[in-house]
Every structure is written in structure tokens, then in C-alpha cells.
Protein backbone atom coordinates (compact mmCIF):
# COMPACT_ATOMS: atom_id res chain seq x y z
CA UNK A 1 17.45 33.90 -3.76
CA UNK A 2 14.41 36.38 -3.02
CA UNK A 3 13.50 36.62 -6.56
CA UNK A 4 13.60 32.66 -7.00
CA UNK A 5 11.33 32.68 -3.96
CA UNK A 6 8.99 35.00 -5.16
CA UNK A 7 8.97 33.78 -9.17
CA UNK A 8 8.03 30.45 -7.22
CA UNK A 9 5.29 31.60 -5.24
CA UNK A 10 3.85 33.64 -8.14
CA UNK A 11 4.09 30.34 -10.21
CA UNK A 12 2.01 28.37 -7.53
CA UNK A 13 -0.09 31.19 -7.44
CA UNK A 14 -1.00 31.26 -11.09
CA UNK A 15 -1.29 27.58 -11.12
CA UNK A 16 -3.56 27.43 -8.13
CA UNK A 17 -6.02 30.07 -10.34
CA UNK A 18 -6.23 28.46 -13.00
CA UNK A 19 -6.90 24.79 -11.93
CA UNK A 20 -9.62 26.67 -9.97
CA UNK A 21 -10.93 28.44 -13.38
CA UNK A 22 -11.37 24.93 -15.02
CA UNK A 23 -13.25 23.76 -12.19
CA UNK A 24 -15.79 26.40 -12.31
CA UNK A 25 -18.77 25.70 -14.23
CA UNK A 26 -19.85 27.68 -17.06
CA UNK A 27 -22.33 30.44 -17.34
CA UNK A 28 -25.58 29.50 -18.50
CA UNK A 29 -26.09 31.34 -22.03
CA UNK A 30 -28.23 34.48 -21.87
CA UNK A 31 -31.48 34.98 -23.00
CA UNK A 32 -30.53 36.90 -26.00
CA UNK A 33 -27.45 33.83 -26.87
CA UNK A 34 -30.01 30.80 -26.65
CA UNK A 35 -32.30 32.91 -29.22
CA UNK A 36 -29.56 33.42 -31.18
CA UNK A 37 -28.22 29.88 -31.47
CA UNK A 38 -31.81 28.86 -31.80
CA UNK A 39 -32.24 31.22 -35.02
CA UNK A 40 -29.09 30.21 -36.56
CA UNK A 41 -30.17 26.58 -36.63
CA UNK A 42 -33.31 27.38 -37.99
CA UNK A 43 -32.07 29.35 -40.53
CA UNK A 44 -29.40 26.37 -41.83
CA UNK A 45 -29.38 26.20 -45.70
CA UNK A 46 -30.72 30.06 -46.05
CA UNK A 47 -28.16 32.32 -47.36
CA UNK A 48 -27.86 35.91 -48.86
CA UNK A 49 -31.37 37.99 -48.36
CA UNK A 50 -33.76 35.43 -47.45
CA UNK A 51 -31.26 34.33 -44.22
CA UNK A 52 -30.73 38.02 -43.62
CA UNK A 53 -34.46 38.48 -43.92
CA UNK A 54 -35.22 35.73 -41.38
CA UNK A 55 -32.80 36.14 -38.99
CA UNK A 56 -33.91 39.70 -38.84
CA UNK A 57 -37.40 38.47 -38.42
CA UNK A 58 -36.54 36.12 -35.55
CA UNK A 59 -34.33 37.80 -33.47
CA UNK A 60 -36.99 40.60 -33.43
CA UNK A 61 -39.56 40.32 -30.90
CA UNK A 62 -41.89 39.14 -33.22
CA UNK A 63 -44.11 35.82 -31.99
CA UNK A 64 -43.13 32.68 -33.39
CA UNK A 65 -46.68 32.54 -35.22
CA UNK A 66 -44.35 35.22 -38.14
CA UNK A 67 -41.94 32.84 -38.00
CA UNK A 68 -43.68 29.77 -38.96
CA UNK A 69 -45.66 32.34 -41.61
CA UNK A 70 -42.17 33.02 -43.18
CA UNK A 71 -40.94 29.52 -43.59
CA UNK A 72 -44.55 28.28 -44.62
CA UNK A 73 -43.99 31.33 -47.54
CA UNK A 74 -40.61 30.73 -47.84
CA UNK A 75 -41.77 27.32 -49.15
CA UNK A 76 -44.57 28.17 -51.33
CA UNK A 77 -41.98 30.35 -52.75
CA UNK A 78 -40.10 27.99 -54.07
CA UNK A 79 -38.93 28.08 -57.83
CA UNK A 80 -39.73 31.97 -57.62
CA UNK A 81 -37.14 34.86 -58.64
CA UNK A 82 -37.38 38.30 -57.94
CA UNK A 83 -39.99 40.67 -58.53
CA UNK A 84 -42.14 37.72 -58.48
CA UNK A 85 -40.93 36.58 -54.96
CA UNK A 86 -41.02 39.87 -53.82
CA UNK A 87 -44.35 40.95 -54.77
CA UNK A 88 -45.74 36.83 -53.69
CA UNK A 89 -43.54 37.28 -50.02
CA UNK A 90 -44.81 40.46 -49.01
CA UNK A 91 -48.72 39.38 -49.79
CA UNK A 92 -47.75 36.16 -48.45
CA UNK A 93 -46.66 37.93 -45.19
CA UNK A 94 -49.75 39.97 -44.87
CA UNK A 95 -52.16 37.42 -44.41
């Protein structure tokens, strides 16, 4: 009888905790998780290197004056393969 007792008040118990878990409100993303989320949308349709590249770029403390420079290259790159892109990106970048 003692142990049906107690399972049943450790069942209320558990139940009581987590209705009060749901009702809590979630915690506001951090400073470092809204960057994050805003870099990954940014980056949609990069893949390999050049998302690498600019997710490197904008998670970095960089201002967001690089980051516009490195999509405004990143589009006058277009149609260009390596050495080519390489050599154009990293002059590109410079200015």
C-alpha cells in the first residue's frame, strides 16, 4: 500500500513539472544563435568553399560592410573557376 502511495505521489509530482515546463516561455536566442541563424539564411544556395568561406566571414567579427563586399564579388564572380576566381576574389576583397 505504501509503495502505491508513493508511485502515486511521484506520478502527480512528475506531472505537475512538466505541465509547468510547457508553460514556461522560451529563452530568447543568444547573441551568438540569432547571428548564426541570420548567416545561415544568408548563405542559402552557397555550398562547398564559397559557403564555408562566407560563413567564416560572417560569423567573424567582421562589419557587415565585408559582407556585402563578398556577395557583391561573389556575384561578379559568376561563370569563374578556379585560379581565376581565386586570383579575381582575393583582389576583389582588397578593395
Amino acid at each position: 500500500m505504501k509503495q502505491l502511495l508513493s508511485l502515486t505521489a511521484l506520478g502527480l509530482a512528475l506531472s505537475f513539472g512538466a505541465a509547468h515546463a510547457a508553460d514556461a516561455p522560451a529563452p530568447a536566442p543568444t547573441k551568438q544563435q540569432s547571428k548564426m541563424a541570420t548567416c545561415n539564411k544568408d548563405a542559402t544556395g552557397m555550398k562547398g568553399d564559397e559557403r564555408k568561406a562566407f560563413m567564416k566571414t560572417c560569423l567573424s567579427n567582421k562589419s557587415a560592410t565585408q559582407q556585402s563586399k563578398m556577395k557583391t564579388c561573389n556575384a561578379e564572380a559568376t561563370g569563374m573557376k578556379g585560379d581565376e576566381r581565386k586570383a579575381f576574389m582575393s583582389e576583389c576583397l582588397k578593395k
